[in-house]
N, C-alpha and C. Protein backbone atom coordinates (compact mmCIF):
# COMPACT_ATOMS: atom_id res chain seq x y z
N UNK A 1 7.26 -7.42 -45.82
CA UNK A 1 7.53 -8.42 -46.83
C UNK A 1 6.21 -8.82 -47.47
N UNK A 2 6.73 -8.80 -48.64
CA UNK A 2 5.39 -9.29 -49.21
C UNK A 2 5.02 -10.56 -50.18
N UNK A 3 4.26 -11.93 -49.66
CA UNK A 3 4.50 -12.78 -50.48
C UNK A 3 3.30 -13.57 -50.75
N UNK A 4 3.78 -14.14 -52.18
CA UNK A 4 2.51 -14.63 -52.74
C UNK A 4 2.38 -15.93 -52.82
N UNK A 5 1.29 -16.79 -52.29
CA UNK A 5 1.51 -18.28 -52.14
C UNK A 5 0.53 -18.68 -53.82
N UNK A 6 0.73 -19.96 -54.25
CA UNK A 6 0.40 -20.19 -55.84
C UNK A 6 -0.66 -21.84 -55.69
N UNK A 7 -1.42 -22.08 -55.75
CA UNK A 7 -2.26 -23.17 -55.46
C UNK A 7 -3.21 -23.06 -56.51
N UNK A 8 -3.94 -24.55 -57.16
CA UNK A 8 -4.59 -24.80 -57.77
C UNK A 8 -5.95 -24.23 -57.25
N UNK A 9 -7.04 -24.24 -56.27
CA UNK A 9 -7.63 -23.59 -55.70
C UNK A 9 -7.49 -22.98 -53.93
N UNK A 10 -9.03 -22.17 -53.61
CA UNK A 10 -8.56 -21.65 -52.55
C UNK A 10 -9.82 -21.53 -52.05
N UNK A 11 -10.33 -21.55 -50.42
CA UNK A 11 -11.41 -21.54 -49.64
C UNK A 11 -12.19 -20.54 -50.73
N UNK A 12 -13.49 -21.11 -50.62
CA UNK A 12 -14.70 -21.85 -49.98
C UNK A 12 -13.98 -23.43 -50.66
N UNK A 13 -13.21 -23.65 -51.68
CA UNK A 13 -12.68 -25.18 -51.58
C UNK A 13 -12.02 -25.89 -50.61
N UNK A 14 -12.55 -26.75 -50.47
CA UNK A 14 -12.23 -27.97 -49.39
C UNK A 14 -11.11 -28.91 -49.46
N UNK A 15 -10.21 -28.74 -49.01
CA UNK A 15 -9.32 -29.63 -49.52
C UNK A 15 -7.53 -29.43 -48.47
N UNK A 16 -6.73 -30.81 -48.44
CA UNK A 16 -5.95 -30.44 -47.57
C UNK A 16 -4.65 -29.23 -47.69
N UNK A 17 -4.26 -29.37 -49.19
CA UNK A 17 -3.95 -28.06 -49.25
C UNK A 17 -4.05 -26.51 -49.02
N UNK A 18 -5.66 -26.59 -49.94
CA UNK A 18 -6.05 -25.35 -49.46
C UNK A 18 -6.59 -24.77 -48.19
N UNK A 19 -6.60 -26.21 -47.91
CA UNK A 19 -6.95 -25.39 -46.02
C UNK A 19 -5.54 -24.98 -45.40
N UNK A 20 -3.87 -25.85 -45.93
CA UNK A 20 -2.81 -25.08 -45.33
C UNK A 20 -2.65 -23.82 -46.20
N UNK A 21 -2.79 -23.74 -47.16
CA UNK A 21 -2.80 -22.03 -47.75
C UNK A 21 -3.75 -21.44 -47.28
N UNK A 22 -5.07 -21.39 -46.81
CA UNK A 22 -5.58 -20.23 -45.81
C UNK A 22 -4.92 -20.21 -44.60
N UNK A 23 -4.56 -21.17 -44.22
CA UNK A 23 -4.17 -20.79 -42.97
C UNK A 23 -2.96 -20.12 -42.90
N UNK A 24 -1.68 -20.25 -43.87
CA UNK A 24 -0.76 -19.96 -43.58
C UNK A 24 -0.91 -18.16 -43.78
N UNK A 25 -1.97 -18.10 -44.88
CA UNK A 25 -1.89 -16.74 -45.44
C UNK A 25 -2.81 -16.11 -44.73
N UNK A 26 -3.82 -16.39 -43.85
CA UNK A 26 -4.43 -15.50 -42.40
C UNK A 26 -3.62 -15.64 -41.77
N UNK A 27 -2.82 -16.71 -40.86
CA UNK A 27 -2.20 -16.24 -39.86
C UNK A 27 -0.51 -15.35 -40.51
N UNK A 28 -0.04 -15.60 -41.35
CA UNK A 28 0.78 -14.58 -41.48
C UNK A 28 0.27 -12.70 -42.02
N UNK A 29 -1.17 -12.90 -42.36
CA UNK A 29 -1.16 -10.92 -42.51
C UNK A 29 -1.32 -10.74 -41.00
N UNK A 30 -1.62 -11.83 -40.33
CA UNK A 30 -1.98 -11.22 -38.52
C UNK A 30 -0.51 -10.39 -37.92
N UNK A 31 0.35 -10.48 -39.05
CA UNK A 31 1.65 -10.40 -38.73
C UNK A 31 2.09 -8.88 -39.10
N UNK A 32 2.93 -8.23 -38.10
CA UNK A 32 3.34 -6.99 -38.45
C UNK A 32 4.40 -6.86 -39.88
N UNK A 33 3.97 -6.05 -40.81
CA UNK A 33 5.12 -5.91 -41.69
C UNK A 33 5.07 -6.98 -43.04
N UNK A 34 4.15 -8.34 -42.67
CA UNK A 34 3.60 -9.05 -43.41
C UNK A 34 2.72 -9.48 -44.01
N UNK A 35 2.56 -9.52 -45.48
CA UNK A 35 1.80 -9.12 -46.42
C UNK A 35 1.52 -10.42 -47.08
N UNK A 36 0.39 -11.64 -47.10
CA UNK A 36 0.18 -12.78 -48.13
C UNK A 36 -1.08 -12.56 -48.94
N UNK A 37 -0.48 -13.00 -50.34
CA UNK A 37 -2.01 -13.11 -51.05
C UNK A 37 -1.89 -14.64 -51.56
N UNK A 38 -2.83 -14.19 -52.78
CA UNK A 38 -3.13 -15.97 -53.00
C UNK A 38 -3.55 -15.78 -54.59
N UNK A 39 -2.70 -16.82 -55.34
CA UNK A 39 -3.21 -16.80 -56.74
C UNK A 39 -3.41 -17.99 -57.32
N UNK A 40 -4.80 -18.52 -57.54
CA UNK A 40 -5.42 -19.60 -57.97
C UNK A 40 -6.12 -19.22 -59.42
N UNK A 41 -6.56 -19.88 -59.34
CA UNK A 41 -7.89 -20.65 -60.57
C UNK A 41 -9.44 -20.96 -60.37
N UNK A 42 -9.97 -20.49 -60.73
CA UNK A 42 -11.30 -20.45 -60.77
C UNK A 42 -11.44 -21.77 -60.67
N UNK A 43 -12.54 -22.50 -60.40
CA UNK A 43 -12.94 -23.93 -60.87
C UNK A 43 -13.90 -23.45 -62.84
N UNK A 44 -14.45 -22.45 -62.32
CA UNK A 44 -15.04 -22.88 -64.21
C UNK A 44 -15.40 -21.10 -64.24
N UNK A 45 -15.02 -20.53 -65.73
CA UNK A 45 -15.32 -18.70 -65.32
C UNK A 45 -14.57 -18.10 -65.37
N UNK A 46 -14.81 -16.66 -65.41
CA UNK A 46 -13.70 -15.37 -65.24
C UNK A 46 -13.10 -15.13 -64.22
N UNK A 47 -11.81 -14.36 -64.45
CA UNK A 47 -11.30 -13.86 -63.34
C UNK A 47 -12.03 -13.09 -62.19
N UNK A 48 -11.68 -13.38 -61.25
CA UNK A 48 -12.11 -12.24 -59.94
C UNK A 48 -10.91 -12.13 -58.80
N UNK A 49 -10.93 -11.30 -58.56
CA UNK A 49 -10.22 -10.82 -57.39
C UNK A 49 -11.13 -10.55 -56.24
N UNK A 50 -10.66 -10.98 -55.16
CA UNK A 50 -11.61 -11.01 -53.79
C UNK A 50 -10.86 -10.78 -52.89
N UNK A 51 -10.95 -10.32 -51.34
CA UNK A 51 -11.13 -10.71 -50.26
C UNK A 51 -11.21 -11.45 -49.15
N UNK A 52 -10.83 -12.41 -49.00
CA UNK A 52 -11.61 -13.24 -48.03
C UNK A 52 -10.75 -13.25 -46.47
N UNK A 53 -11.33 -13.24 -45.44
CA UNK A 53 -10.93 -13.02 -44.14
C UNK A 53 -9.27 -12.21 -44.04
N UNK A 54 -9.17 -11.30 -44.82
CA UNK A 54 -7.81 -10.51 -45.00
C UNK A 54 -7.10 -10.69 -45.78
N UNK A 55 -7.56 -11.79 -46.78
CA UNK A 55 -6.56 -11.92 -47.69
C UNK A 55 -7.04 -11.60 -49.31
N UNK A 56 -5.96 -11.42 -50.13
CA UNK A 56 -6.48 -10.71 -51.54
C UNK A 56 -5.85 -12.07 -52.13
N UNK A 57 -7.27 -12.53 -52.95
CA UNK A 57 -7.17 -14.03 -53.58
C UNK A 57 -7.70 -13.59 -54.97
N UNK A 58 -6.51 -13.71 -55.66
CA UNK A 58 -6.42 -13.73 -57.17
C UNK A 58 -6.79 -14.84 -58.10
N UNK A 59 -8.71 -14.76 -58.64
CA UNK A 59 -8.60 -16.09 -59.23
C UNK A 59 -8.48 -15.97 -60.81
N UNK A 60 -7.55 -16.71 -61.24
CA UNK A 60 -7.64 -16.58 -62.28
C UNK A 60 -8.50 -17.41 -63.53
N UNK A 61 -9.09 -16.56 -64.59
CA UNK A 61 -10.38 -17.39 -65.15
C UNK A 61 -10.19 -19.05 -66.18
N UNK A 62 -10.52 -19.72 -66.03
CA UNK A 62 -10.72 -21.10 -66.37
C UNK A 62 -11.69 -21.38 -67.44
N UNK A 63 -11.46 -22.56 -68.12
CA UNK A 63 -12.27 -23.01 -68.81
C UNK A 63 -13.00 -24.24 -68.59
N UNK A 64 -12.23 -24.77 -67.60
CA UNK A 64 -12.29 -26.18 -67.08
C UNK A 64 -11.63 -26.69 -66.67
N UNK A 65 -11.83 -28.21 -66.16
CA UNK A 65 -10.91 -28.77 -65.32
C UNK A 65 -10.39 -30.22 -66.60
N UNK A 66 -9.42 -30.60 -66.29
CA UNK A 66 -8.57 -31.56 -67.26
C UNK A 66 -7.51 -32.41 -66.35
N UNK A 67 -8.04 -33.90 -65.83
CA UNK A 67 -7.55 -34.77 -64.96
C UNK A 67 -6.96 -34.09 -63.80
N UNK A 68 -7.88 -32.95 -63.68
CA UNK A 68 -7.70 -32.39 -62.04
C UNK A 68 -6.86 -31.00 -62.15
N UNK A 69 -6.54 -30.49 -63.00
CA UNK A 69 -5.79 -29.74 -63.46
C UNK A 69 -6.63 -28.33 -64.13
N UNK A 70 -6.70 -27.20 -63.83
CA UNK A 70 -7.07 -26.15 -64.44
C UNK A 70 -7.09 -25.75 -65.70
N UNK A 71 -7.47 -25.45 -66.49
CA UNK A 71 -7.33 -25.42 -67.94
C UNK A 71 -7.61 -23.26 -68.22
N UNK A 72 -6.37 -22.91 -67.85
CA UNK A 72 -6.31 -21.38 -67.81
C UNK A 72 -5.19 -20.51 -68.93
N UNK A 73 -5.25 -20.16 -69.54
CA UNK A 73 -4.62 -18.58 -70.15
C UNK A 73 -3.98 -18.02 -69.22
N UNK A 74 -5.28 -17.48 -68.71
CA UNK A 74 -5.29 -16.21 -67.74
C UNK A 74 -4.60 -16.34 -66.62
N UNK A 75 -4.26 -17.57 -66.23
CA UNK A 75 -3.01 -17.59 -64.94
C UNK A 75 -1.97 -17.45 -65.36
N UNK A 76 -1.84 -17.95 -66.22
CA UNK A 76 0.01 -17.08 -67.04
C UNK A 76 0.03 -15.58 -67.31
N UNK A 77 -0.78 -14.90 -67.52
CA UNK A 77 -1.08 -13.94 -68.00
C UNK A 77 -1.04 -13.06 -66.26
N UNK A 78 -1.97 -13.83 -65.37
CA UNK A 78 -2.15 -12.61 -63.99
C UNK A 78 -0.59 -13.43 -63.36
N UNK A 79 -0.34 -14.20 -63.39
CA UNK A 79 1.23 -14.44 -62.73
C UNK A 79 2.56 -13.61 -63.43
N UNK A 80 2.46 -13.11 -64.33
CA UNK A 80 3.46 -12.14 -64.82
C UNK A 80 3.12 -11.04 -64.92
N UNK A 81 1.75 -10.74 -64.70
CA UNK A 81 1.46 -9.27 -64.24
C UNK A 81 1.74 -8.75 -62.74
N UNK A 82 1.59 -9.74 -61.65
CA UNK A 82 1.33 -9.26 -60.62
C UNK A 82 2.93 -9.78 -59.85
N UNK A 83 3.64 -10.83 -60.30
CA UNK A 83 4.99 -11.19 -59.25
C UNK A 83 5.84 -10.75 -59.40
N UNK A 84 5.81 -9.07 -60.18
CA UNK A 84 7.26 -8.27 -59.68
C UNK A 84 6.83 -7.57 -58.16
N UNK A 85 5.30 -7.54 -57.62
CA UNK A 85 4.83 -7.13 -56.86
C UNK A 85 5.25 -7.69 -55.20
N UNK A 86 5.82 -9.29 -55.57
CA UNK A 86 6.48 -9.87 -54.43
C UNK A 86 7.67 -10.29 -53.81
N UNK A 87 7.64 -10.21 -52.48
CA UNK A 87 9.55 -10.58 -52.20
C UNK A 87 9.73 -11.81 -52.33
N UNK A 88 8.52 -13.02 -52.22
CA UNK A 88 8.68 -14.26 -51.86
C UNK A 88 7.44 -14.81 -52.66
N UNK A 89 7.41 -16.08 -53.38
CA UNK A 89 6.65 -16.76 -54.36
C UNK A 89 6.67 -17.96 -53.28
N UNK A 90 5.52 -18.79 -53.11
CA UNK A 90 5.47 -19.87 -52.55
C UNK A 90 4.40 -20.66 -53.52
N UNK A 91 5.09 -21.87 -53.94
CA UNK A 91 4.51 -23.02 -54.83
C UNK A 91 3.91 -23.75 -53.96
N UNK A 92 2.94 -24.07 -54.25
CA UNK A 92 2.59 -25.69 -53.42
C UNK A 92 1.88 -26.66 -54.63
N UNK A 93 2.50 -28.27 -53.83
CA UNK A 93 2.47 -28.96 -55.30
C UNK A 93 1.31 -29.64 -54.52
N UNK A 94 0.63 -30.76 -55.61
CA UNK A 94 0.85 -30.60 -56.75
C UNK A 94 -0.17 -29.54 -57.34
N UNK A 95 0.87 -28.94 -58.47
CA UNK A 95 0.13 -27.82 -59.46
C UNK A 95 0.85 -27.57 -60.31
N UNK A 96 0.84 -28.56 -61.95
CA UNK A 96 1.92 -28.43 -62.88
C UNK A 96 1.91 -27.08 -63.75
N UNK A 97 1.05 -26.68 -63.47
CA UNK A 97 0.48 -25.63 -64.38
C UNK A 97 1.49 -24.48 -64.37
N UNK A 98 2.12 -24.33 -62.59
CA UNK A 98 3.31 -23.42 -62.53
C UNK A 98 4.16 -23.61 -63.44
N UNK A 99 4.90 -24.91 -63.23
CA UNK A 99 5.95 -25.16 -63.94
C UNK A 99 6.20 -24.97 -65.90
N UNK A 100 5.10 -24.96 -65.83
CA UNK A 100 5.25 -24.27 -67.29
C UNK A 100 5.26 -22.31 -67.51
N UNK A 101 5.66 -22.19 -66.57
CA UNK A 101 6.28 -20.73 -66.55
C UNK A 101 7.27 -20.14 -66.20
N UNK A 102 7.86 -20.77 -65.05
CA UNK A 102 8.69 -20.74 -64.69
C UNK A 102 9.97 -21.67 -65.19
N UNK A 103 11.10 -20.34 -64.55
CA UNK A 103 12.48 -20.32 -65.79
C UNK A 103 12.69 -21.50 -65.22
């Protein structure tokens, strides 16, 4: 199975969310048959795709931040490129930015 969790950012950021999205998404690839990545937002910059302790973290590029909120294109753009790729989408709030894409 393969699934993609959706968060405003992701480790080396500090924060109580993103510390339960690393964790959930290391300890589930420790898992046979199970597959997590991660698709965020840059804090400021281009896209990159990385690595980090087993997991493939999709950031997508930014222009800035706007009352805490990402200011991106490019996450609409890598979220409809890449989520026919998954069995399972996992939101975590808050992050309004999804909701303007979804049906």
């Amino acid at each position: 199975m393969k699934i993609l969790q959706i968060n405003k950012l992701y480790y080396p950021t500090i924060g109580g969310v993103e510390k339960i999205v690393q964790e959930i998404a290391e300890n589930f690839n420790q898992q046979a048959n199970i597959e997590v990545d991660v698709l965020v937002c840059q804090d400021k910059g281009q896209r990159k795709i990385e690595e980090i302790n087993g997991v493939t973290v999709y950031r997508a590029a930014t222009i800035g931040k706007m009352l805490s909120l990402p200011l991106s294109l490019d996450f609409f753009y890598l979220f409809l490129k890449i989520r026919k790729n998954y069995d399972l989408i996992l939101i975590h709030h808050p992050f309004p930015l999804i909701f303007l894409i979804l049906p």
